[in-house]
Protein backbone atom coordinates (compact mmCIF):
# COMPACT_ATOMS: atom_id res chain seq x y z
CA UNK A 1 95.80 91.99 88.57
CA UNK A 2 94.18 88.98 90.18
CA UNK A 3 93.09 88.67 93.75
CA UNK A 4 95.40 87.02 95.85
CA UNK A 5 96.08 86.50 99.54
CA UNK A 6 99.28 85.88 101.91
CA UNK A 7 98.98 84.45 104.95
CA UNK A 8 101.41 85.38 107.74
CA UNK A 9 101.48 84.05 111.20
CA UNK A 10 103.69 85.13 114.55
CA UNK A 11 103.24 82.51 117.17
CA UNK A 12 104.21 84.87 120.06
CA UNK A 13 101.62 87.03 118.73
CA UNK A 14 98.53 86.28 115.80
CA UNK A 15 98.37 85.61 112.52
CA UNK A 16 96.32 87.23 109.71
CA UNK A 17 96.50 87.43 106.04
CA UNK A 18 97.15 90.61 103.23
CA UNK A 19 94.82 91.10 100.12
CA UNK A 20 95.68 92.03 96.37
CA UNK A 21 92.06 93.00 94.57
CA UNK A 22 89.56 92.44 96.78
CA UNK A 23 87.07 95.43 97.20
CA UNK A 24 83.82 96.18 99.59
CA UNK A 25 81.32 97.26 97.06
CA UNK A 26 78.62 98.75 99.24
CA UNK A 27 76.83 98.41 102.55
CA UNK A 28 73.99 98.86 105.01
CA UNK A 29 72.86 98.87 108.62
CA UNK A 30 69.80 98.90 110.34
CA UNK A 31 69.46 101.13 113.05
CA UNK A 32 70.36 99.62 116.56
CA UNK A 33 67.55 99.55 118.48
CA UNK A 34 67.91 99.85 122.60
CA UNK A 35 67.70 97.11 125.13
CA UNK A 36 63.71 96.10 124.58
CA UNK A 37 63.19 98.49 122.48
CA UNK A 38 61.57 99.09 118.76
CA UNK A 39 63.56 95.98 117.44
CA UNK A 40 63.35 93.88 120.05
CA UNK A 41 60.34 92.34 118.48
CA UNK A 42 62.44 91.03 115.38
CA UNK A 43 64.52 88.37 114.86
CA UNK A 44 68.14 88.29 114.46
CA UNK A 45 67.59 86.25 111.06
CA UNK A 46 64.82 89.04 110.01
CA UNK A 47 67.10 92.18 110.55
CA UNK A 48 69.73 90.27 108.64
CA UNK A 49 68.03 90.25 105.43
CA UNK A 50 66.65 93.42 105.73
CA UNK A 51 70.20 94.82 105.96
CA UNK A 52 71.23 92.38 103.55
CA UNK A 53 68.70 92.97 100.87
CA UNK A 54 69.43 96.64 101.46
CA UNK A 55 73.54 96.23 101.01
CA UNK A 56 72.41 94.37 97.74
CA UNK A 57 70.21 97.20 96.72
CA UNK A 58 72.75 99.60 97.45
CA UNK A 59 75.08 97.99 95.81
CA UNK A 60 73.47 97.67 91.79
CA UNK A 61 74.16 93.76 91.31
CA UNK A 62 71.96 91.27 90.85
CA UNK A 63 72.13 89.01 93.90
CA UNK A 64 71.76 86.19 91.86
CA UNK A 65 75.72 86.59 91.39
CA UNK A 66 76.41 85.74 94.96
CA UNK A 67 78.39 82.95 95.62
CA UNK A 68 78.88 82.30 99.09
CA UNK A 69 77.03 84.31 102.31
CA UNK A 70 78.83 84.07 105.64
CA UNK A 71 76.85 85.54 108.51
CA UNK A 72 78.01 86.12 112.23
CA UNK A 73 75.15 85.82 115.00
CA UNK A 74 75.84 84.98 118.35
CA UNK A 75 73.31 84.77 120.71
CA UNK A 76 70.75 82.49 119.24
CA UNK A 77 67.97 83.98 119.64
CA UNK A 78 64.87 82.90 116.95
CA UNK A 79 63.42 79.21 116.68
CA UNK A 80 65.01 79.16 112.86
CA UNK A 81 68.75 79.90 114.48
CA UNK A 82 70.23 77.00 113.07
CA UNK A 83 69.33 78.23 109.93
CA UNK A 84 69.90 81.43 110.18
CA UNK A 85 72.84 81.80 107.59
CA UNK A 86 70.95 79.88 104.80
CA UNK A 87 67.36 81.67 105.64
CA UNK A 88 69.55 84.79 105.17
CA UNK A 89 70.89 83.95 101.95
CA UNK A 90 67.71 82.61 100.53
CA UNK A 91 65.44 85.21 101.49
CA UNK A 92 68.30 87.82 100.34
CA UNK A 93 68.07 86.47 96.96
CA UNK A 94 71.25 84.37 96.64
CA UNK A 95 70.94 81.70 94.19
CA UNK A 96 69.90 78.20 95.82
CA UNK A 97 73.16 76.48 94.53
CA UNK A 98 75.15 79.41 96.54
CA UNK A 99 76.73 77.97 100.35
CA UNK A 100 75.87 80.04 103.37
CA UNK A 101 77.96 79.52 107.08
CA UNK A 102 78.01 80.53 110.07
CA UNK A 103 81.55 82.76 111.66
CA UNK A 104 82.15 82.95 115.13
CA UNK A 105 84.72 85.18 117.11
CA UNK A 106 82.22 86.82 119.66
CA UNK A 107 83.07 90.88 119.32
CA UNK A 108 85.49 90.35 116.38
CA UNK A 109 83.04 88.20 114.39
CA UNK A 110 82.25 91.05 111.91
CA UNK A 111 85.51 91.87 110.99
CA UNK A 112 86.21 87.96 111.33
CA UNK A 113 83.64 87.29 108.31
CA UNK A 114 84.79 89.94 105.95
CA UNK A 115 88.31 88.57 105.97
CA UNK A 116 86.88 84.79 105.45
CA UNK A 117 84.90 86.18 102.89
CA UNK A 118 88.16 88.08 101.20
CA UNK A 119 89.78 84.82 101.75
CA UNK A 120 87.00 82.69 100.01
CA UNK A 121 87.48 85.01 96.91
CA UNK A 122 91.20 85.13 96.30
CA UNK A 123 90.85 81.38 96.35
CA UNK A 124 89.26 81.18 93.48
CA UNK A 125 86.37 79.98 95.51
CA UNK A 126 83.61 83.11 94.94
CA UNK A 127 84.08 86.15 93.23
CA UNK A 128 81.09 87.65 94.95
CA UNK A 129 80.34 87.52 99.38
CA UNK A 130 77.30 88.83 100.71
CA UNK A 131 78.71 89.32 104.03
CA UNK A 132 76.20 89.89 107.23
CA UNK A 133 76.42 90.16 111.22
CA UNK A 134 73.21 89.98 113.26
CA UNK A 135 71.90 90.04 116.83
CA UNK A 136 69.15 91.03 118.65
CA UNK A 137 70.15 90.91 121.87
CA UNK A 138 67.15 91.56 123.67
CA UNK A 139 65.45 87.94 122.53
CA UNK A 140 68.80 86.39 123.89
CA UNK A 141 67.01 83.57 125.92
CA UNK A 142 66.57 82.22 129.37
CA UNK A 143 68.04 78.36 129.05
CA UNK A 144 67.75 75.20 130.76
CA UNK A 145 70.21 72.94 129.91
CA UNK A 146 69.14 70.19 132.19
CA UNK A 147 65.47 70.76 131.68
CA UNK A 148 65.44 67.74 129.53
CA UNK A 149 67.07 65.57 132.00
CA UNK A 150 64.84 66.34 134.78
CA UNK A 151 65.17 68.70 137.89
CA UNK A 152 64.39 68.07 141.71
CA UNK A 153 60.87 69.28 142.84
CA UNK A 154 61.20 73.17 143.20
CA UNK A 155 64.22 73.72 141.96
CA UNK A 156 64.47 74.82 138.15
CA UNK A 157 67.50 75.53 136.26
CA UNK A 158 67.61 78.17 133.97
CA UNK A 159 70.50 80.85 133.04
CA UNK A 160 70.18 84.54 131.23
CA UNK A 161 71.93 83.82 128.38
CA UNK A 162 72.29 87.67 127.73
CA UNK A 163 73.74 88.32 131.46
CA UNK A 164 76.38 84.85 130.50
CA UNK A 165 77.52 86.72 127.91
CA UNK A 166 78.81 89.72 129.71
CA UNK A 167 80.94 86.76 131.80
CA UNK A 168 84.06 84.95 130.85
CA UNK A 169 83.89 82.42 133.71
CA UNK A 170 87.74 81.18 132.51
CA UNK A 171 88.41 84.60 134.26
CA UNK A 172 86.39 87.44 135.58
CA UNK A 173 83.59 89.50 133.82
CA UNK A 174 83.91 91.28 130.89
CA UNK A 175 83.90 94.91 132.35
CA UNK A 176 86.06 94.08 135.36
CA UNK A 177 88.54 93.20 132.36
CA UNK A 178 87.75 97.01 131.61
CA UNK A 179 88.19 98.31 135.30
CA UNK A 180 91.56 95.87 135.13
CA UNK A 181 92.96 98.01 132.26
CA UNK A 182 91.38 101.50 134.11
CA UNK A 183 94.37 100.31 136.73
CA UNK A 184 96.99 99.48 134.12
CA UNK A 185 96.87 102.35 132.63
CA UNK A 186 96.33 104.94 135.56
CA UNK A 187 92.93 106.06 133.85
CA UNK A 188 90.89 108.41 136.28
CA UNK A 189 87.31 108.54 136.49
CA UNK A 190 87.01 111.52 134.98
CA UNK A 191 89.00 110.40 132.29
CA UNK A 192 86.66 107.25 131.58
CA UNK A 193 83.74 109.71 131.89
CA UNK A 194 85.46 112.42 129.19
CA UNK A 195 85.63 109.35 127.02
CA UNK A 196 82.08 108.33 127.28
CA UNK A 197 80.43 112.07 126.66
CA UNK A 198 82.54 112.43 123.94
CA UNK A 199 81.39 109.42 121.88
CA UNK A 200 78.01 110.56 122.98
CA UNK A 201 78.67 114.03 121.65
CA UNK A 202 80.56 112.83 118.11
CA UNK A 203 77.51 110.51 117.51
CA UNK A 204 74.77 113.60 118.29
CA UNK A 205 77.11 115.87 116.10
CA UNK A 206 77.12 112.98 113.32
CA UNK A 207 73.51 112.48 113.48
CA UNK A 208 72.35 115.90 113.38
CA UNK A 209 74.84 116.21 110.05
CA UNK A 210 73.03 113.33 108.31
CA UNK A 211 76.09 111.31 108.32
CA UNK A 212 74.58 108.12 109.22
CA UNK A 213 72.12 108.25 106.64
CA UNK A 214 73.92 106.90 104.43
CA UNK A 215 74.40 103.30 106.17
CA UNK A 216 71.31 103.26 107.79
CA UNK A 217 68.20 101.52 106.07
CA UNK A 218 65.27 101.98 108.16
CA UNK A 219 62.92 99.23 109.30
CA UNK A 220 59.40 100.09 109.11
CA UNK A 221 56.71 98.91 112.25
CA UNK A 222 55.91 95.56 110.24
CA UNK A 223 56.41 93.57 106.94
CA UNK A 224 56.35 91.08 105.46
CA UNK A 225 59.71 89.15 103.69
CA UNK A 226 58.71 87.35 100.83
CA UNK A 227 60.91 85.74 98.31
CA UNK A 228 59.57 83.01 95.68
CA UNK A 229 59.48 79.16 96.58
CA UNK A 230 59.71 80.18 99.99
CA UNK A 231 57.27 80.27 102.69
CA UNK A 232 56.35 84.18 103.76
CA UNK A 233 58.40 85.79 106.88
CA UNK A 234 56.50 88.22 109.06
CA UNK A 235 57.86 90.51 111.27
CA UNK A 236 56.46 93.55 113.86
CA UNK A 237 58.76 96.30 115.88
CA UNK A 238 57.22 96.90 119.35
CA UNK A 239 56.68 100.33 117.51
CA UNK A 240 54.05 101.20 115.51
CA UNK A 241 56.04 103.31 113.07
CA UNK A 242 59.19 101.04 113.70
CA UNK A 243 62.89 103.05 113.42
CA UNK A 244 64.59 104.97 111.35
CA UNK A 245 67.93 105.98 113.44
CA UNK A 246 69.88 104.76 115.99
CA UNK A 247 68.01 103.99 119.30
CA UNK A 248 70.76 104.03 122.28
CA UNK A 249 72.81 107.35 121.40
CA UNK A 250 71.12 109.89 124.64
CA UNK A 251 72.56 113.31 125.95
CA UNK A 252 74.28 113.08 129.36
CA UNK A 253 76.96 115.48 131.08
CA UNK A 254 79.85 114.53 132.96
CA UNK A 255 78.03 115.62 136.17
CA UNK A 256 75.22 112.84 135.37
CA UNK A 257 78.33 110.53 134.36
CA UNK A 258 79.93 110.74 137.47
CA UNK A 259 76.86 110.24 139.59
CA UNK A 260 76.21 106.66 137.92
CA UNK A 261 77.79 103.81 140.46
CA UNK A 262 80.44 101.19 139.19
CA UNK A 263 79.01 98.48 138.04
CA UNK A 264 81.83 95.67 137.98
CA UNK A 265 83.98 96.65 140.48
CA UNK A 266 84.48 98.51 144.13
CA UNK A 267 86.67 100.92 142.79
CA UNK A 268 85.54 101.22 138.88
CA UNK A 269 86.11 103.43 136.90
CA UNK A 270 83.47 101.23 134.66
CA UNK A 271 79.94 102.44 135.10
CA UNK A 272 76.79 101.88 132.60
CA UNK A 273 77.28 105.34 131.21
CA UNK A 274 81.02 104.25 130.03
CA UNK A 275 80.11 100.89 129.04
CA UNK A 276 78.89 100.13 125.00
CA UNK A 277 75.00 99.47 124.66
CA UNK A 278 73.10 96.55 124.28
CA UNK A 279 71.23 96.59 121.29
CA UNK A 280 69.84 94.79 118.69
CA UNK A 281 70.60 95.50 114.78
CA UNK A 282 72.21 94.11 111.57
CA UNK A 283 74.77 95.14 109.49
CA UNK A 284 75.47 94.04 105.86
CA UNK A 285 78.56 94.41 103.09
CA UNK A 286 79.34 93.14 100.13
CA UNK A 287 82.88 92.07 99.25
CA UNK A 288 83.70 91.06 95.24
CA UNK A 289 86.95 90.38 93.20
CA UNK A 290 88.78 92.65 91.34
CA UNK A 291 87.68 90.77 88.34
CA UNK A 292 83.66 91.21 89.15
CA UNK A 293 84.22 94.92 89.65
CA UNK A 294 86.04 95.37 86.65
CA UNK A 295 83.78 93.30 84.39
CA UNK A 296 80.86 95.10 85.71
CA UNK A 297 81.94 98.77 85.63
CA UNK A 298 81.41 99.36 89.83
CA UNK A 299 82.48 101.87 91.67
CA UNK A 300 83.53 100.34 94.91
CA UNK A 301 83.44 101.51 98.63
CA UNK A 302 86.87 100.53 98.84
CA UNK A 303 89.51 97.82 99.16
CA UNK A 304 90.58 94.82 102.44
CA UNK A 305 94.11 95.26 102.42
CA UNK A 306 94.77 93.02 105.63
CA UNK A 307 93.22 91.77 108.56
CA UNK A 308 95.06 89.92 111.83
CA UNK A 309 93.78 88.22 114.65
CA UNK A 310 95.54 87.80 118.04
CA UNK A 311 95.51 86.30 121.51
CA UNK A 312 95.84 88.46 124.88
CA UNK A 313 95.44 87.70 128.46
CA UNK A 314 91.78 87.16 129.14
CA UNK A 315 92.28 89.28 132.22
CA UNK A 316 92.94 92.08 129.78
CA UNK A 317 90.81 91.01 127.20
CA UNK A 318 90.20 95.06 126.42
CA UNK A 319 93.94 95.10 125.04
CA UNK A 320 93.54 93.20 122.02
CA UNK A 321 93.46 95.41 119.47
CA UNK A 322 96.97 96.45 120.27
CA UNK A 323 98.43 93.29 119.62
CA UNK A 324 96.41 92.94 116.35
CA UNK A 325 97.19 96.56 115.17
CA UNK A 326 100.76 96.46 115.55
CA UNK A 327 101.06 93.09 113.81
CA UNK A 328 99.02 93.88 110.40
CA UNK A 329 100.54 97.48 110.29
CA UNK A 330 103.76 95.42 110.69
CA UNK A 331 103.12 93.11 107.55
CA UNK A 332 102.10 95.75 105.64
CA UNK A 333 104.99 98.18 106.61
CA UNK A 334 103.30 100.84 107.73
CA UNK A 335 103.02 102.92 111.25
CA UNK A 336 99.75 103.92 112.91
CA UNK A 337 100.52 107.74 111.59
CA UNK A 338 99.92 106.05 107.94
CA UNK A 339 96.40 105.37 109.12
CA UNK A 340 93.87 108.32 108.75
CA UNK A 341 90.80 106.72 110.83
CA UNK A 342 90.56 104.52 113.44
CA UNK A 343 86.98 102.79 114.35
CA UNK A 344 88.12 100.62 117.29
CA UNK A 345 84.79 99.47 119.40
CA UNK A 346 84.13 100.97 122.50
CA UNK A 347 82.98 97.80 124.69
CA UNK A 348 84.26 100.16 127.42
CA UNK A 349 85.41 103.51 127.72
CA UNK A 350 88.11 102.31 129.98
CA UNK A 351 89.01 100.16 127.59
CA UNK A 352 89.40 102.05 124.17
CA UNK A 353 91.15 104.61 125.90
CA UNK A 354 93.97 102.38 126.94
CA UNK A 355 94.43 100.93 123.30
CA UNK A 356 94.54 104.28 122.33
CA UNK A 357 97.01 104.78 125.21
CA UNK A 358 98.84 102.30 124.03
CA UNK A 359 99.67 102.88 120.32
CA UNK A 360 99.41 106.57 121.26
CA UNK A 361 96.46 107.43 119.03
CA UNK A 362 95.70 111.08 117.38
CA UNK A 363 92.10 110.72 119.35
CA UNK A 364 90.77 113.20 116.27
CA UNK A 365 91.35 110.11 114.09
CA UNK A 366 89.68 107.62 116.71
CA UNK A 367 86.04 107.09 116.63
CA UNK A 368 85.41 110.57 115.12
CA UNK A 369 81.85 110.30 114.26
CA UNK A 370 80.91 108.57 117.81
CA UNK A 371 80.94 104.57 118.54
CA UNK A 372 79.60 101.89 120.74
CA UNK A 373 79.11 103.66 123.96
CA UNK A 374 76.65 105.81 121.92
CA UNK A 375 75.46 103.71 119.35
CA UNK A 376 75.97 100.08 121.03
CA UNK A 377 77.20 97.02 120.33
CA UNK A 378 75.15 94.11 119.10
CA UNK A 379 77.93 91.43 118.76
CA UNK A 380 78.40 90.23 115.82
CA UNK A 381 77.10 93.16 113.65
CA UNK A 382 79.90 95.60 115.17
CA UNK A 383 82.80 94.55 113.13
CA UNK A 384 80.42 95.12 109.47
CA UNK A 385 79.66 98.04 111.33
CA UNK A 386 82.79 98.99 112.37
CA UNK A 387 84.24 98.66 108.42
CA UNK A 388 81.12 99.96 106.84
CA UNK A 389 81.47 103.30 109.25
CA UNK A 390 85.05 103.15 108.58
CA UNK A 391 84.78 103.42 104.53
CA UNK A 392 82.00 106.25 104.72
CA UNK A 393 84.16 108.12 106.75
CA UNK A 394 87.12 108.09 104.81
CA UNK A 395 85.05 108.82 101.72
CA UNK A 396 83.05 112.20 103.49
CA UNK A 397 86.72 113.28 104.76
CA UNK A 398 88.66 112.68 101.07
CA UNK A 399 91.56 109.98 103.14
CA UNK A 400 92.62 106.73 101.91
CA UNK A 401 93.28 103.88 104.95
CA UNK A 402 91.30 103.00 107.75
CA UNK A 403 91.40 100.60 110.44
CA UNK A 404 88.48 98.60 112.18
CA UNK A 405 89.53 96.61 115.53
CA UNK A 406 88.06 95.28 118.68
CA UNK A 407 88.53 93.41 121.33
CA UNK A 408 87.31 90.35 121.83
CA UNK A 409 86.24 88.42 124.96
CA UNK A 410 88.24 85.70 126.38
CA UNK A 411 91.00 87.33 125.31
CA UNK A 412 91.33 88.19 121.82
CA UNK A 413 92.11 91.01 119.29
CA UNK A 414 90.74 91.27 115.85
CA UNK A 415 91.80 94.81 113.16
CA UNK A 416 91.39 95.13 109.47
CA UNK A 417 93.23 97.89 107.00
CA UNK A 418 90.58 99.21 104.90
CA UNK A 419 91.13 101.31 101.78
CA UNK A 420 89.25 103.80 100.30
CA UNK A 421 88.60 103.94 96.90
């Protein structure tokens, strides 16, 4: 068997493409740190190769057999962004002749990369991808983009570039899109709130089992990054003994839920205990040919089978996974009972409940070990995330497919069908 890909495309809907031999061989996280918190010291490029050079160690191959490295980062926020794919790569270990680019679909870019990467191999065009999303989203910038033309006496202007991102100014902000759905779908406050304490619970119960463990590599309070013929990278955490687990997951009630105000609209239900966190963190896999695996006796995390990518209403941005679901599972001719875990991001309580809603979830398949209400969402790390999370839980619970899907901002929906091996 050789890999191989087939495109598809609905123009009323998405398009995406299904996979014959392509595997994820192994992959790690850092922990996400909280909103200026322990990370928030350290670039976006430096958490990227320390998840990447853990994936790689993970994994048992040389990274002098990667090809190509595709890397999703959003928010630019390091002096070296522009090379922050290549600086990656290098300092990774990926051969000098190897390519590295950048991938951008905002909350989908994780996913996004993985299925350029599977794409990139059954071309013919790499038979090894380190894949790697990154953002520290507390360094996000304040920006002037007409500093360098010259402003009137007084009168400065700069933009948060971290508060820009939460708005969609095509359409409204990115949790009213939440509250929008809330109204769609006759969600309650309580309801929202349920949702919320729940991921918060599933993530305490995960942690306290050790289950995250196994993705997490933890960052230690400062280092160095050296890699020959390469000038030294230094980092510090704004802790001393830097971070080991997740920062954002906290306990809560629904009684402390409900006392939280809205934060997007009058009438909610969206408030910041049912919206994902912001974090920073990095999130590394590597995808291979059958061929590679084969020739090199690994025992893979599992297989892409199929990703798909789709447009919504940005109104409804929250929606997209539904759309995107429903169109792979299509292609591959199978129903959303076939799949045995869901990872869908939580950008908003609101909003994962109503694609769940929607394609009428079994909720004890859906974001069983908690998700980004708990453990945050540092853009374009979450989709790596999302499929790296995925794969370890099908493994612990002995089931074969998985999905990982999110919505996307603007109005977009991204899902991938992930088999266990």
């Amino acid at each position: 068997m050789k890999a191989s890909v087939q495109g598809f495309q609905d123009k009323k809907v998405g398009s995406g493409a299904l996979f014959t031999d392509i595997y994820l061989l192994e992959g790690k996280r850092t922990p996400f740190g909280k909103y200026v918190g322990s990370l928030s010291t350290v670039s976006p490029t430096d958490l990227g190769i320390l998840a990447s050079r853990a994936a790689i160690d993970a994994s048992g191959v040389p990274a002098s057999d990667i090809d190509q490295t595709i890397v999703a980062n959003i928010g630019q926020a390091s002096a070296d962004s522009f090379f922050l794919p290549r600086h990656i790569a290098l300092y990774s270990g990926a051969p000098l002749e190897s390519t590295a680019l950048m991938t951008q679909r905002i909350c989908g870019s994780g996913v996004e990369l993985l299925g350029q990467a599977a794409e990139q191999i059954a071309l013919g065009k790499a038979n090894l991808v380190l894949g790697c999303g990154t953002d520290a989203m507390s360094r996000f910038p304040l920006a002037s983009y007409s500093a360098r033309q010259g402003f009137p006496l007084g009168r400065p202007e700069f933009i948060d570039l971290l508060w820009e991102a939460l708005n969609d100014t095509a359409a409204v902000p990115m949790g009213c899109t939440a509250d929008n759905l809330a109204r769609e779908f006759s969600l309650t406050r309580e309801e929202v709130d349920a949702f919320a304490l729940r991921s918060q619970q599933r993530c305490a119960d995960a942690q306290a089992a050790g289950f995250f463990e196994h993705e997490i590599v933890p960052v230690a309070g400062k280092g160095v990054l050296e890699m020959e013929g390469l000038k030294p990278r230094q980092y510090r955490c704004s802790s001393r003994t830097g971070l080991a687990a997740d920062e954002h997951p906290r306990q809560t009630s629904m009684e402390e839920l409900a006392r939280l105000p809205f934060v997007f609209s009058k009438s909610g239900p969206t408030s910041a205990g049912s919206a994902s966190g912001i974090v920073d963190g990095a999130a590394a896999l590597l995808v291979a040919s059958g061929d590679y695996v084969r020739a090199n006796g690994l025992k893979p995390l599992g297989k892409i089978r199929g990703f798909a990518a789709t447009g919504v209403l940005p109104e409804i941005m929250g929606i997209g996974p539904v759309p995107a679901i429903r169109l792979l599972l299509a292609q591959m001719k199978l129903t959303t009972a076939d799949i045995d875990r869901y990872e869908i991001n939580e950008a908003f309580a609101a909003q994962c409940l109503a694609v769940a809603k929607a394609l009428n979830l079994d909720q004890d398949k859906l974001n069983i070990n908690g998700g980004a209400i708990a453990i945050g969402h540092p853009l374009g790390a979450t989709g790596v995330r999302l499929a790296l999370t995925c794969l370890q839980t099908l493994k612990r619970d002995q089931k074969q497919l998985g999905i990982a899907s999110a919505c996307i901002g603007g109005g977009q929906g991204i899902a991938m069908v992930v088999e266990a091996c």
